[in-house]
N, C-alpha and C. Protein backbone atom coordinates (compact mmCIF):
# COMPACT_ATOMS: atom_id res chain seq x y z
N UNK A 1 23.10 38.09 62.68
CA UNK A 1 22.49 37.78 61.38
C UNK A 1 21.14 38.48 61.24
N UNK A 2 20.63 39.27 59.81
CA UNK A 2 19.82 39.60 59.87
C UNK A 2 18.50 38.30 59.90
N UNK A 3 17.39 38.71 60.04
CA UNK A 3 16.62 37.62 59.94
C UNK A 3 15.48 37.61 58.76
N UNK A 4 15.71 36.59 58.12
CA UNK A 4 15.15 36.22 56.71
C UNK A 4 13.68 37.10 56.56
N UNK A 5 13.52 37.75 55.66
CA UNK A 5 12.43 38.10 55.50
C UNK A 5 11.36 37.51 55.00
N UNK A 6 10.21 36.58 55.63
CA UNK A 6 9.38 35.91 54.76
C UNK A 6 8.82 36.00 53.66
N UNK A 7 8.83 35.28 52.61
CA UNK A 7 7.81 35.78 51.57
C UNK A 7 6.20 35.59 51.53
N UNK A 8 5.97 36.99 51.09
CA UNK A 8 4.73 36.75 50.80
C UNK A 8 3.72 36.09 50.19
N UNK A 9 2.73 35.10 50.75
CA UNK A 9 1.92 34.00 50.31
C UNK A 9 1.37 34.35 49.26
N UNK A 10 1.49 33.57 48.14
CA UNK A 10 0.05 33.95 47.00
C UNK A 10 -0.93 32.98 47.11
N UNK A 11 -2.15 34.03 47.08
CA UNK A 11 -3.52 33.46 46.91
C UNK A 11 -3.41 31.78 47.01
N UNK A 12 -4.04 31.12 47.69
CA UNK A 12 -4.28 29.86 47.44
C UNK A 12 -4.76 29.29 46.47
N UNK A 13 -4.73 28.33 45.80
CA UNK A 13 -5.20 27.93 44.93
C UNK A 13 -6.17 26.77 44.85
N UNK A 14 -7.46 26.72 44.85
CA UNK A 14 -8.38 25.70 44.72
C UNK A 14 -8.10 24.67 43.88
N UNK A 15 -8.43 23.40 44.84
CA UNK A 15 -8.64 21.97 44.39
C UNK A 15 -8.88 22.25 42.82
N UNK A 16 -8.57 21.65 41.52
CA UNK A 16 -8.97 21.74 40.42
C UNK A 16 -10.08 21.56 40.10
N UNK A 17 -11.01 20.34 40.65
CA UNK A 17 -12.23 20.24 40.70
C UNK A 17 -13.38 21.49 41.56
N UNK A 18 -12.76 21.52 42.38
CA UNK A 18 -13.63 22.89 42.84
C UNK A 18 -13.45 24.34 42.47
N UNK A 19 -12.51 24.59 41.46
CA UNK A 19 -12.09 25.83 40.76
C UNK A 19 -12.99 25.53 39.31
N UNK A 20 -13.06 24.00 39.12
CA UNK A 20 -13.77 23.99 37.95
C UNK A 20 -15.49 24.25 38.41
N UNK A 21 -15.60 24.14 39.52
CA UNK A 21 -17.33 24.35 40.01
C UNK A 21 -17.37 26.01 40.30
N UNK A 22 -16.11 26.45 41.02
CA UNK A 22 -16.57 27.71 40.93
C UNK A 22 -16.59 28.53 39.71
N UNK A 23 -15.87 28.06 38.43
CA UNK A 23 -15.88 28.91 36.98
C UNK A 23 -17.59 28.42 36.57
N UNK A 24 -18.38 27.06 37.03
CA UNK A 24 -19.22 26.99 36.06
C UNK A 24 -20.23 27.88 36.92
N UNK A 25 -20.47 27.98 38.11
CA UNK A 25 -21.30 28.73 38.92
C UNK A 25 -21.19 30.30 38.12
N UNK A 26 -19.91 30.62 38.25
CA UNK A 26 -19.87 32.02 37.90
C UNK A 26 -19.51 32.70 36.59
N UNK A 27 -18.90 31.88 35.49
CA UNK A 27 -18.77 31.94 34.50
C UNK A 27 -19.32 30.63 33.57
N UNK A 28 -20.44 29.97 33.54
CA UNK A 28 -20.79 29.04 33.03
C UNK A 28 -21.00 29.00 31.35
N UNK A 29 -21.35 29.68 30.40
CA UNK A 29 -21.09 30.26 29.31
C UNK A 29 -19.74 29.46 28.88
N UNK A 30 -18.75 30.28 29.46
CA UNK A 30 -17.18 30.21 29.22
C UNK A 30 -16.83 28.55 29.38
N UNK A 31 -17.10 28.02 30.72
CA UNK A 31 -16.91 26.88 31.04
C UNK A 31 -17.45 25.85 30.21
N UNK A 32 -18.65 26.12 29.63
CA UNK A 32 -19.14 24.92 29.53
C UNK A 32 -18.55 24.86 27.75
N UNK A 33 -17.95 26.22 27.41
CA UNK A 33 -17.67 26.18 26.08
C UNK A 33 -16.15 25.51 26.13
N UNK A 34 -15.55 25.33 26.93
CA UNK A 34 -14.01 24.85 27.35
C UNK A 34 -14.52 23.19 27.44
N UNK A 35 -15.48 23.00 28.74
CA UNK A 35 -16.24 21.18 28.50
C UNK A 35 -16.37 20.78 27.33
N UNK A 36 -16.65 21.46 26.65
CA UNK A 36 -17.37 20.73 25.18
C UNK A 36 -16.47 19.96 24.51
N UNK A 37 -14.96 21.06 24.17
CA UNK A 37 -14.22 20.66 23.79
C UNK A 37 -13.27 20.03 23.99
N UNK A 38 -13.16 19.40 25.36
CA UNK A 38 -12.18 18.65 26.24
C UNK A 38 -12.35 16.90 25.18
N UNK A 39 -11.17 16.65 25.33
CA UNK A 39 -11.13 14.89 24.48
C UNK A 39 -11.22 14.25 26.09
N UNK A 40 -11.88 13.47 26.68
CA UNK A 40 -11.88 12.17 27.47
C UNK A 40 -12.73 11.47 27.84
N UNK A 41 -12.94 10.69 28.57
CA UNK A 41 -13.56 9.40 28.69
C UNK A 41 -14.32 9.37 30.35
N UNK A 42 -15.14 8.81 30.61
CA UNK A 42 -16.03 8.45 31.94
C UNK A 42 -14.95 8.64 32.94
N UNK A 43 -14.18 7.75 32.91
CA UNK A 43 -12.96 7.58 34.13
C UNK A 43 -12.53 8.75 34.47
N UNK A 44 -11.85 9.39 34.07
CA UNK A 44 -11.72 11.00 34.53
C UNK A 44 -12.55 12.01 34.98
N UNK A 45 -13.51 11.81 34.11
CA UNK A 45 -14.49 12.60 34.99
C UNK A 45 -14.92 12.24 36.27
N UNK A 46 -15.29 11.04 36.51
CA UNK A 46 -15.49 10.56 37.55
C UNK A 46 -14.22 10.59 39.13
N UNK A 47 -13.24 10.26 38.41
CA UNK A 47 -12.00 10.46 39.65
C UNK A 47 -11.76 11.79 39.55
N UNK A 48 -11.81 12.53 38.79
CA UNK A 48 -11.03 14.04 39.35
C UNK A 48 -12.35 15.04 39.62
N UNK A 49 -13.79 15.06 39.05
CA UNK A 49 -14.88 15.53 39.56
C UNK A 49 -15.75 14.91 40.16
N UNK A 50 -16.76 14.21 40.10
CA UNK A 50 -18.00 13.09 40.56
C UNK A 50 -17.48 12.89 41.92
N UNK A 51 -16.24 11.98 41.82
CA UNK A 51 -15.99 11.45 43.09
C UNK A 51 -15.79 12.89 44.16
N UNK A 52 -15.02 13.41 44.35
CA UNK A 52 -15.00 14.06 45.47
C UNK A 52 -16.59 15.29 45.71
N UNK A 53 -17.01 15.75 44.24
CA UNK A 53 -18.27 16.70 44.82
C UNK A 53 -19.24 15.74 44.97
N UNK A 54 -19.26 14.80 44.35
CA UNK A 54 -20.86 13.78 45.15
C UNK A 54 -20.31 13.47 46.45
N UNK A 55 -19.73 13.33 47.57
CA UNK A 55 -19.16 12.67 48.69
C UNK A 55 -19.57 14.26 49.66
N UNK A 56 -20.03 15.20 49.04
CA UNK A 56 -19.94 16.43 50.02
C UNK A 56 -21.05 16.35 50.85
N UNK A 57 -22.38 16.00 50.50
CA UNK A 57 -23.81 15.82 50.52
C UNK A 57 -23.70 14.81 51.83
N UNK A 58 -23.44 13.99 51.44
CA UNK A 58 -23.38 11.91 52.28
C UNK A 58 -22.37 12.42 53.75
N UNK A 59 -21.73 12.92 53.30
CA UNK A 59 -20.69 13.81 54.04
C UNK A 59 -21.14 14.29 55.62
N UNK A 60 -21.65 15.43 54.80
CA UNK A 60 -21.94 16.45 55.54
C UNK A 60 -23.39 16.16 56.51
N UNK A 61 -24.46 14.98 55.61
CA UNK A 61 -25.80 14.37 56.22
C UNK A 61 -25.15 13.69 57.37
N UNK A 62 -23.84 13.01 57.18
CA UNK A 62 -23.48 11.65 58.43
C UNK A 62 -23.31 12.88 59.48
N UNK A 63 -21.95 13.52 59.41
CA UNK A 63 -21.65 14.23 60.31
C UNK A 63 -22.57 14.96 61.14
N UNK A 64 -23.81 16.00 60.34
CA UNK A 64 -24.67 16.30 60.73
C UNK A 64 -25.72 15.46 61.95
N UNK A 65 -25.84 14.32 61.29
CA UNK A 65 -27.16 13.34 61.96
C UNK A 65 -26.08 13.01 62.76
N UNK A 66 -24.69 12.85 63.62
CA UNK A 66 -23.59 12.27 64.01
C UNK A 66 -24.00 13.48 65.61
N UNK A 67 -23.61 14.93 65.36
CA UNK A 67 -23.97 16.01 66.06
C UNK A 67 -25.36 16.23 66.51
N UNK A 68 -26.10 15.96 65.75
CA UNK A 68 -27.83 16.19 66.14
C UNK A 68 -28.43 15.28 66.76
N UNK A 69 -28.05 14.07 66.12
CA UNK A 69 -28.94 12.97 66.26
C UNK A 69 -30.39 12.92 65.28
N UNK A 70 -30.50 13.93 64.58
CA UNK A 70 -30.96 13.66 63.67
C UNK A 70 -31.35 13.65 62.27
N UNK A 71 -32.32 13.69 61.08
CA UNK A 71 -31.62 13.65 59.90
C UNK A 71 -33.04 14.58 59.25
N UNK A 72 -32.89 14.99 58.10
CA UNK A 72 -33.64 15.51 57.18
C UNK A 72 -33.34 15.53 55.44
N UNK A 73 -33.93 15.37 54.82
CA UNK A 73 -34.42 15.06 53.87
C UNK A 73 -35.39 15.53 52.86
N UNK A 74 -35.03 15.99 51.38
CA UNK A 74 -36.42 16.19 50.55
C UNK A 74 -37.16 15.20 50.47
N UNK A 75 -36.82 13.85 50.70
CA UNK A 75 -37.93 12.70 50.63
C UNK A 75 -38.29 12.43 51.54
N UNK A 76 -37.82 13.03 52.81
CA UNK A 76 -38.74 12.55 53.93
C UNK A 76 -39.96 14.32 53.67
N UNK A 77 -39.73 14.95 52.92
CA UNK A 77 -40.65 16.08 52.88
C UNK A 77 -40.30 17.26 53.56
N UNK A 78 -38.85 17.64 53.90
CA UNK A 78 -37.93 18.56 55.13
C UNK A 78 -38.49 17.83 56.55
N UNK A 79 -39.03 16.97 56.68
CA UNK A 79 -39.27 16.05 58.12
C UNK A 79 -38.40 15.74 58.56
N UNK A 80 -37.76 16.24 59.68
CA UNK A 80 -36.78 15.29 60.81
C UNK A 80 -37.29 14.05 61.31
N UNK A 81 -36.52 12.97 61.19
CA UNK A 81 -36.37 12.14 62.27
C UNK A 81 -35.16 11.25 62.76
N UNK A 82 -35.41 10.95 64.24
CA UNK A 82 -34.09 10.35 64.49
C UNK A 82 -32.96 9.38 64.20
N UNK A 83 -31.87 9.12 64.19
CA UNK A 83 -31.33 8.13 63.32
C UNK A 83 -29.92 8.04 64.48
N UNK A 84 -29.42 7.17 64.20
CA UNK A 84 -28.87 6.63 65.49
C UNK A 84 -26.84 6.77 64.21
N UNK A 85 -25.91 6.68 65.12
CA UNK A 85 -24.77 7.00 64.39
C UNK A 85 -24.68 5.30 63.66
N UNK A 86 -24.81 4.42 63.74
CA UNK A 86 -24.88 3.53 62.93
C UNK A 86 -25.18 3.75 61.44
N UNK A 87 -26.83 4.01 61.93
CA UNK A 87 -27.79 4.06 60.83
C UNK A 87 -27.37 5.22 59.63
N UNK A 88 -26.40 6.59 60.71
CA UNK A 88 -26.32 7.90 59.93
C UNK A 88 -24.74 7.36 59.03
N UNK A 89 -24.28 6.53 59.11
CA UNK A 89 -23.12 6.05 58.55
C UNK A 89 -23.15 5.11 57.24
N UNK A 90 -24.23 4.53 57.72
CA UNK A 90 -24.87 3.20 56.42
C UNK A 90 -25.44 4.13 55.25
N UNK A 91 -26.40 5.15 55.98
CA UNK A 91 -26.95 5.98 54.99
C UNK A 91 -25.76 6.31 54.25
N UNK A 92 -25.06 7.48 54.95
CA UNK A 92 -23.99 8.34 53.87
C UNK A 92 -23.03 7.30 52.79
N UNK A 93 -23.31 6.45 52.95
CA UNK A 93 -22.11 5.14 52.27
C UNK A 93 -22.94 4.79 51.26
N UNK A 94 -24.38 4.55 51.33
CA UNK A 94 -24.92 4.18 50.26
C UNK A 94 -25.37 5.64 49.65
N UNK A 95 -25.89 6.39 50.07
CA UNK A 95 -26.49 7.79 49.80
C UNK A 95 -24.71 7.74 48.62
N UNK A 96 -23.92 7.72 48.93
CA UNK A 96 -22.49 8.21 48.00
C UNK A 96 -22.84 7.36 46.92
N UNK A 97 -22.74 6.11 46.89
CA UNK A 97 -22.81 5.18 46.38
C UNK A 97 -23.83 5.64 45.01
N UNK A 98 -25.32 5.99 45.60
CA UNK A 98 -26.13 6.26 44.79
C UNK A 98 -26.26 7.20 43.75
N UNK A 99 -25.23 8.01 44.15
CA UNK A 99 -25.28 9.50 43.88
C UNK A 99 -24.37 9.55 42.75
N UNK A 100 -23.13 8.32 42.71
CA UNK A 100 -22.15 8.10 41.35
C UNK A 100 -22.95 7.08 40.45
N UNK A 101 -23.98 6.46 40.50
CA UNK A 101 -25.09 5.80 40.37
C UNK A 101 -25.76 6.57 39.50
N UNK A 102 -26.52 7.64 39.95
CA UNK A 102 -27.04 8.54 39.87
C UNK A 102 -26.32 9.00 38.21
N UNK A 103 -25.48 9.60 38.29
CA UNK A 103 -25.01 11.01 37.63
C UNK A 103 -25.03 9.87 36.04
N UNK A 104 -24.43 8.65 36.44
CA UNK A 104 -24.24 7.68 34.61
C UNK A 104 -25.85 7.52 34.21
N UNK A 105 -27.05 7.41 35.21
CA UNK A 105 -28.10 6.84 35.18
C UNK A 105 -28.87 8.17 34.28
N UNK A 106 -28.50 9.40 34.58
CA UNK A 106 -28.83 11.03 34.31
C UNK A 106 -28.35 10.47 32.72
N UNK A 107 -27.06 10.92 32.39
CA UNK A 107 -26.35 10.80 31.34
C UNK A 107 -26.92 9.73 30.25
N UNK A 108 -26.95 8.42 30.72
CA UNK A 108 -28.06 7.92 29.85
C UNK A 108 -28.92 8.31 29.42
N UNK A 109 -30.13 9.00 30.18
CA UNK A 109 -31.15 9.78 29.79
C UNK A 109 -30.71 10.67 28.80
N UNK A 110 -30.06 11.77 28.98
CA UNK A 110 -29.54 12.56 28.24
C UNK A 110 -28.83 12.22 26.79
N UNK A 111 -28.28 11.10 26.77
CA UNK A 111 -27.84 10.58 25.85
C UNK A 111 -29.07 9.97 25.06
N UNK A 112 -29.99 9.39 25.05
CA UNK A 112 -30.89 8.45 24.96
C UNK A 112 -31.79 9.90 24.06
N UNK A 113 -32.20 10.81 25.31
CA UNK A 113 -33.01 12.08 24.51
C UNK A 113 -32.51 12.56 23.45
N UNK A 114 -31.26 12.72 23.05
CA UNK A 114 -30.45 13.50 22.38
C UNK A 114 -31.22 13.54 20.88
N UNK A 115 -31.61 12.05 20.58
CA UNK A 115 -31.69 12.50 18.98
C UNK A 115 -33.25 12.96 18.78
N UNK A 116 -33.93 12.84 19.80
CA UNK A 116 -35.18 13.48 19.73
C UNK A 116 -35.09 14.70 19.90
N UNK A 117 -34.19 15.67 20.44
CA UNK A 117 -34.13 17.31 20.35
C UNK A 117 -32.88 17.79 19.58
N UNK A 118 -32.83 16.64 18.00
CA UNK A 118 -31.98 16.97 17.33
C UNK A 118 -30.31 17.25 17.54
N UNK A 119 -30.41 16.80 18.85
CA UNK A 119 -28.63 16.60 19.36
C UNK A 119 -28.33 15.82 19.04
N UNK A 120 -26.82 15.00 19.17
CA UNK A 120 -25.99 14.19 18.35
C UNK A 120 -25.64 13.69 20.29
N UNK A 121 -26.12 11.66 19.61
CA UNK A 121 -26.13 11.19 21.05
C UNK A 121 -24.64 10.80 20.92
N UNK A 122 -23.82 10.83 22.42
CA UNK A 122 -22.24 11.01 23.30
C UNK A 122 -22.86 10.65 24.09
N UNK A 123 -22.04 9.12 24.38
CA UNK A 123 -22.50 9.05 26.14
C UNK A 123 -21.56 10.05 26.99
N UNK A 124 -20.47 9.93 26.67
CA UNK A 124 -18.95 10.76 27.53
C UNK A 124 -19.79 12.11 27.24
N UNK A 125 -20.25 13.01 26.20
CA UNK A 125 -20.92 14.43 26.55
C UNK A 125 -21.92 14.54 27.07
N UNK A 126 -22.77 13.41 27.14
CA UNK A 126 -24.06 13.33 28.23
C UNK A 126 -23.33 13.47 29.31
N UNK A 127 -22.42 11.98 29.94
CA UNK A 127 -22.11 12.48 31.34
C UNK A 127 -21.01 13.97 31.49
N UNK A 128 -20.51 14.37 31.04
CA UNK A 128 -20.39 15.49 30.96
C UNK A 128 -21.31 16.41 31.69
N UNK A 129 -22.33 16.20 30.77
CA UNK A 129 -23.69 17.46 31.05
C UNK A 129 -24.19 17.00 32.19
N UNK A 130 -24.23 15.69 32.89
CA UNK A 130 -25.01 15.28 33.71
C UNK A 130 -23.72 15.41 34.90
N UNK A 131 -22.70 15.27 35.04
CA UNK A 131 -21.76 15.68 36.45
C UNK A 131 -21.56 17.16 36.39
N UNK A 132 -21.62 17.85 34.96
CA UNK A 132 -21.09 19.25 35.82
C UNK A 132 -22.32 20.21 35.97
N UNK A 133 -23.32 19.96 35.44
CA UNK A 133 -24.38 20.50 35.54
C UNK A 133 -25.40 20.28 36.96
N UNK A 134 -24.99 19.36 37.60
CA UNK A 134 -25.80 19.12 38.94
C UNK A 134 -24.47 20.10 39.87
N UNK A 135 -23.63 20.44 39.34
CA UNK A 135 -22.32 20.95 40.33
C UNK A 135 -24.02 21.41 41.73
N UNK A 136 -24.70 22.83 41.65
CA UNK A 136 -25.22 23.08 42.60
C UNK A 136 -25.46 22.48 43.87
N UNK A 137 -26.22 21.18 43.19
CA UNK A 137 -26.69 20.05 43.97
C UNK A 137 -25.94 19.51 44.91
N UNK A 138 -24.71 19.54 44.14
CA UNK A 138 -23.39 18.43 44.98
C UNK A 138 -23.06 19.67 46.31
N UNK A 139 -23.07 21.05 45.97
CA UNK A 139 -22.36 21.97 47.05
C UNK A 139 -23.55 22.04 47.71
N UNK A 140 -24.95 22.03 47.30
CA UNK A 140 -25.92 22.43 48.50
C UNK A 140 -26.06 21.54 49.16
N UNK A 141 -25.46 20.58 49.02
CA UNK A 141 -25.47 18.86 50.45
C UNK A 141 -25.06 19.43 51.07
N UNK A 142 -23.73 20.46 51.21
CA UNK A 142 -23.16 20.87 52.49
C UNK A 142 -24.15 21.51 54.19
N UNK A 143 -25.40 22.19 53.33
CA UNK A 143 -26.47 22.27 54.28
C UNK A 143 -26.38 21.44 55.15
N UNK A 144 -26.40 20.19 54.33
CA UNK A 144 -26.96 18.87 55.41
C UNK A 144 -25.97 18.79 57.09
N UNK A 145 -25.28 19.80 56.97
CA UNK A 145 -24.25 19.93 58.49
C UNK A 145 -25.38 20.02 59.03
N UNK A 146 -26.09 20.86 58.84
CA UNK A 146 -27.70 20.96 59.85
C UNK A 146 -28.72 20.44 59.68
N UNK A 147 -29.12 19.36 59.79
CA UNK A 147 -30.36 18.83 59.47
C UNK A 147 -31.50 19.11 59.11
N UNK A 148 -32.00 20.92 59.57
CA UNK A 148 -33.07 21.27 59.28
C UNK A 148 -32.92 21.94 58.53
N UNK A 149 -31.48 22.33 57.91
CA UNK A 149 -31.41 23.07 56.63
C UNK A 149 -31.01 22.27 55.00
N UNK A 150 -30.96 20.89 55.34
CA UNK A 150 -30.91 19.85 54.36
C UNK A 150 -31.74 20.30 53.05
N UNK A 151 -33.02 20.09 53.18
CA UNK A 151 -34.06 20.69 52.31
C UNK A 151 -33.41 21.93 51.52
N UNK A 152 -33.34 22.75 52.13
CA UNK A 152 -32.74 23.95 51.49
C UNK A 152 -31.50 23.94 50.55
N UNK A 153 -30.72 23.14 51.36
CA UNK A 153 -29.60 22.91 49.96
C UNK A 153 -30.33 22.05 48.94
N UNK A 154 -31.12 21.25 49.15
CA UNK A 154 -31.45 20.42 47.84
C UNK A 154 -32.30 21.36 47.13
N UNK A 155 -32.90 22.59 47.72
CA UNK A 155 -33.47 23.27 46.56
C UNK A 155 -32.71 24.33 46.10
N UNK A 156 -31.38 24.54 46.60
CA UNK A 156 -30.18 25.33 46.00
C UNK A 156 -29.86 24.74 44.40
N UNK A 157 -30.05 23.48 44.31
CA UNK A 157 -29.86 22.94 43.57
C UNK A 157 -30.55 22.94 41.88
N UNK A 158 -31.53 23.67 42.51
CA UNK A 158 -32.73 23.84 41.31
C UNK A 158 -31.50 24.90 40.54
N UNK A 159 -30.95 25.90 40.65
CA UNK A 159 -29.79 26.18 39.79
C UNK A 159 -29.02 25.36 38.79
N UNK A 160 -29.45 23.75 38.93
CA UNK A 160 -28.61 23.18 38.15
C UNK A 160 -29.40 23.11 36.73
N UNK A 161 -30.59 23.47 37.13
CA UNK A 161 -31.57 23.62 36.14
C UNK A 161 -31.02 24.61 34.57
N UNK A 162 -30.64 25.94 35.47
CA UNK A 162 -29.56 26.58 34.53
C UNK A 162 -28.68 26.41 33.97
N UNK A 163 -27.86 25.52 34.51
CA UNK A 163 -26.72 25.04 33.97
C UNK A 163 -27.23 24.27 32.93
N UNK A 164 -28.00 23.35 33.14
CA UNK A 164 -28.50 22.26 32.10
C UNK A 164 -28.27 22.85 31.06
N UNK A 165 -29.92 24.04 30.63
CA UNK A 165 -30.13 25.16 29.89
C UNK A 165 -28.76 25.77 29.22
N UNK A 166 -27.83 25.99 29.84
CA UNK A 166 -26.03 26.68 28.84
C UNK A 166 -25.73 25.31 28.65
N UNK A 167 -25.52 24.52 29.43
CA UNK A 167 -24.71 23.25 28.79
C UNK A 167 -25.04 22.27 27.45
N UNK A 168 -26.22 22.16 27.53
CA UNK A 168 -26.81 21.02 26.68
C UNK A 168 -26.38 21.30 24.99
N UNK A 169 -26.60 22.86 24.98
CA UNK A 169 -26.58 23.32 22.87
C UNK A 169 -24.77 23.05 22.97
N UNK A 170 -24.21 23.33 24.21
CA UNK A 170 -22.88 23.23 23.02
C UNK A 170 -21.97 21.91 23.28
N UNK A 171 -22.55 21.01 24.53
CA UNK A 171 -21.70 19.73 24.76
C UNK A 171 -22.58 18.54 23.74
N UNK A 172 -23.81 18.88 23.91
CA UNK A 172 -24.47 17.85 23.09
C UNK A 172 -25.34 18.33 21.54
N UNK A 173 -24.69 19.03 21.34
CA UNK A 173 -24.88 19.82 19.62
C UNK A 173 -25.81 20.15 19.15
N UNK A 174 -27.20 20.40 20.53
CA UNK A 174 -28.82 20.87 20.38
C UNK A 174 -28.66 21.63 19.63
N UNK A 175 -29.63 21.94 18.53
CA UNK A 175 -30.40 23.30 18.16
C UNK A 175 -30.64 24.26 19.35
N UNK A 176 -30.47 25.52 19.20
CA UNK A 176 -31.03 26.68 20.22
C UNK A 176 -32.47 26.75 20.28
N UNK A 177 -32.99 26.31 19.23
CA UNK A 177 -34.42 26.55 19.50
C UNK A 177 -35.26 25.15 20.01
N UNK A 178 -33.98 24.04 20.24
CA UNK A 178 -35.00 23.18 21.07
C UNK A 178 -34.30 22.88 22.53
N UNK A 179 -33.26 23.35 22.79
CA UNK A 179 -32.98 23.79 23.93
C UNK A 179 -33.23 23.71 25.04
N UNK A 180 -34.58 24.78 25.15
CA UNK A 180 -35.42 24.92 26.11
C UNK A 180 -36.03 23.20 26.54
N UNK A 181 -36.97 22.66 25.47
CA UNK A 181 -37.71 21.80 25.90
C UNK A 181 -36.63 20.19 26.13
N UNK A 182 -35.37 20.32 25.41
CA UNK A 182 -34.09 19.21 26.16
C UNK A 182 -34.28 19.64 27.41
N UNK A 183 -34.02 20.59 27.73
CA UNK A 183 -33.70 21.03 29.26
C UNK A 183 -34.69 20.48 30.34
N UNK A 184 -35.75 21.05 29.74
CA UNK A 184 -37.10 20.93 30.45
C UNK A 184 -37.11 19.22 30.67
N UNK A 185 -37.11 18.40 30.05
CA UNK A 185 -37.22 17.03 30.55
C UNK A 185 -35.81 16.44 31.07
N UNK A 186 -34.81 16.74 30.79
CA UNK A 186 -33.87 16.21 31.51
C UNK A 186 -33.76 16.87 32.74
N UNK A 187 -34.34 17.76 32.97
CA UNK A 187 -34.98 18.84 34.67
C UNK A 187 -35.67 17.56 35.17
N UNK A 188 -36.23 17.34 34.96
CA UNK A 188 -37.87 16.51 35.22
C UNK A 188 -36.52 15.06 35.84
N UNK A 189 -35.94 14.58 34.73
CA UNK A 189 -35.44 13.37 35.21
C UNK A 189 -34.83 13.23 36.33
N UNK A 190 -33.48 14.55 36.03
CA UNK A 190 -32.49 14.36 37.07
C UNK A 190 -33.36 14.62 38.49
N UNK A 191 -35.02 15.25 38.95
CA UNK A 191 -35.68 15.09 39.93
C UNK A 191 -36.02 14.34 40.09
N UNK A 192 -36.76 13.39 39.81
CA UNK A 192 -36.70 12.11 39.78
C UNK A 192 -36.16 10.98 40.40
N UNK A 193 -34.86 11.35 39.53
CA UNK A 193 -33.60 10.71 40.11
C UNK A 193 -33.30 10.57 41.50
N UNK A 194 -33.04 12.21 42.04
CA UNK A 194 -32.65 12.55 43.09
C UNK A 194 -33.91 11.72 44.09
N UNK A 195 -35.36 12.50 43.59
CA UNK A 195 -36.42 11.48 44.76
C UNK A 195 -35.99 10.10 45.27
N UNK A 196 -35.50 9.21 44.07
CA UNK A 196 -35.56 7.77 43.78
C UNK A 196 -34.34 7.72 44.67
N UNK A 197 -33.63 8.09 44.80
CA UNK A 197 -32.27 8.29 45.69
C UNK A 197 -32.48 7.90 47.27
N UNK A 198 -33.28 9.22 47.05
CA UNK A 198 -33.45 9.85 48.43
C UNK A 198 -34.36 8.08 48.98
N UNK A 199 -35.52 7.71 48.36
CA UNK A 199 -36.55 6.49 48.61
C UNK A 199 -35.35 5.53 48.87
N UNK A 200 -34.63 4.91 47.96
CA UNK A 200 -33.83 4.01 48.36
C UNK A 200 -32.91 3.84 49.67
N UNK A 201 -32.42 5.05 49.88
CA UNK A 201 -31.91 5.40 50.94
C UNK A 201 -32.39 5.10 52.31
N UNK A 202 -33.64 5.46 52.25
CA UNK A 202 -34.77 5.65 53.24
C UNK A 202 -34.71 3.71 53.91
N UNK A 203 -35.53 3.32 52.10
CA UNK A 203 -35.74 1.81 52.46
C UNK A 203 -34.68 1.24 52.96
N UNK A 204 -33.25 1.17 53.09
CA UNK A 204 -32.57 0.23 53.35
C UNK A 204 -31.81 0.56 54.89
N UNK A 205 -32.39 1.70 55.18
CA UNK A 205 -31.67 2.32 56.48
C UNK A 205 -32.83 3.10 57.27
């Protein structure tokens, strides 16, 4: 018998949620003009995006502080210190916790600003703007495998800053010419945010 000739593999195909992070990274324009117009509701966004890219960060900090023994942080200031596998487990559980916390707490804001920079307030297109626009944030947790490069992914993240900037005129119906200054304070918040994160975290572990 001859013997079967295998076929040749095509390209793999990325998780849907992470094909949707790599179009907004690299085609964000396009993407965020496809978001706008999507019909759905909190729940979906949350189970098919939020949930698995917020879990990368909490993730990657346990495992990390798990291998090292120890942890780093923008709120500890890029400061290491030690943390025991207990402690690095409690963290990543609430650190997750906070972080889907987080993204509705953003979206409010955003929603809330809206009619002051002449946008039309959506809570569902706030969170929108507020889960796919931190995408950066969620992939630069992966740093946290190394503890002393933690910091660094959280300032990978300042990219989400950009995203904000394309997302906001066409999910939440800004004027172009106020744009800029939506952006500029919902920048300000979602840092904030993240600090307030990071503090809580700290205090309870």
């Amino acid at each position: 018998m001859k013997p079967t000739a295998s076929r040749p593999r095509g390209p793999t195909k990325l998780p849907t949620w992470l094909a949707r992070a790599q179009r907004l990274l690299l085609q964000p324009t396009q993407e965020w003009a496809t978001i706008a117009g999507e019909f759905t509701s909190a729940g979906p966004i949350y189970r098919r995006y939020l949930i698995p890219m917020a879990l990368i960060g909490p993730l990657a900090a346990t495992l990390g502080t798990i291998v090292f023994g120890i942890r780093s942080s923008l709120a500890s200031l890029g400061e290491s210190y030690p943390m025991s596998i207990g402690d690095a487990a409690t963290s990543g559980v609430l650190e997750y916790g906070l972080n889907l916390l987080a993204v509705y707490l953003l979206a409010v804001v955003i929603d809330i600003l809206a009619p002051t920079f002449g946008a039309q307030r959506n809570r569902v297109q706030a969170l929108k703007v507020a889960a796919y626009a931190t995408t950066p944030y969620w992939l630069g947790g992966v740093l946290a495998l190394f503890p002393k490069l933690s910091p660094i992914g959280t300032l990978l993240g300042l990219y989400s800053i950009w995203l904000f900037k394309v997302g906001l005129v066409p999910v939440m119906k800004a004027p172009r010419d106020k744009g800029a200054a939506y952006t500029m304070i919902v920048a300000i918040s979602s840092v904030i945010i993240v600090l307030l994160v990071g503090a809580i975290t700290r205090l309870f572990v």
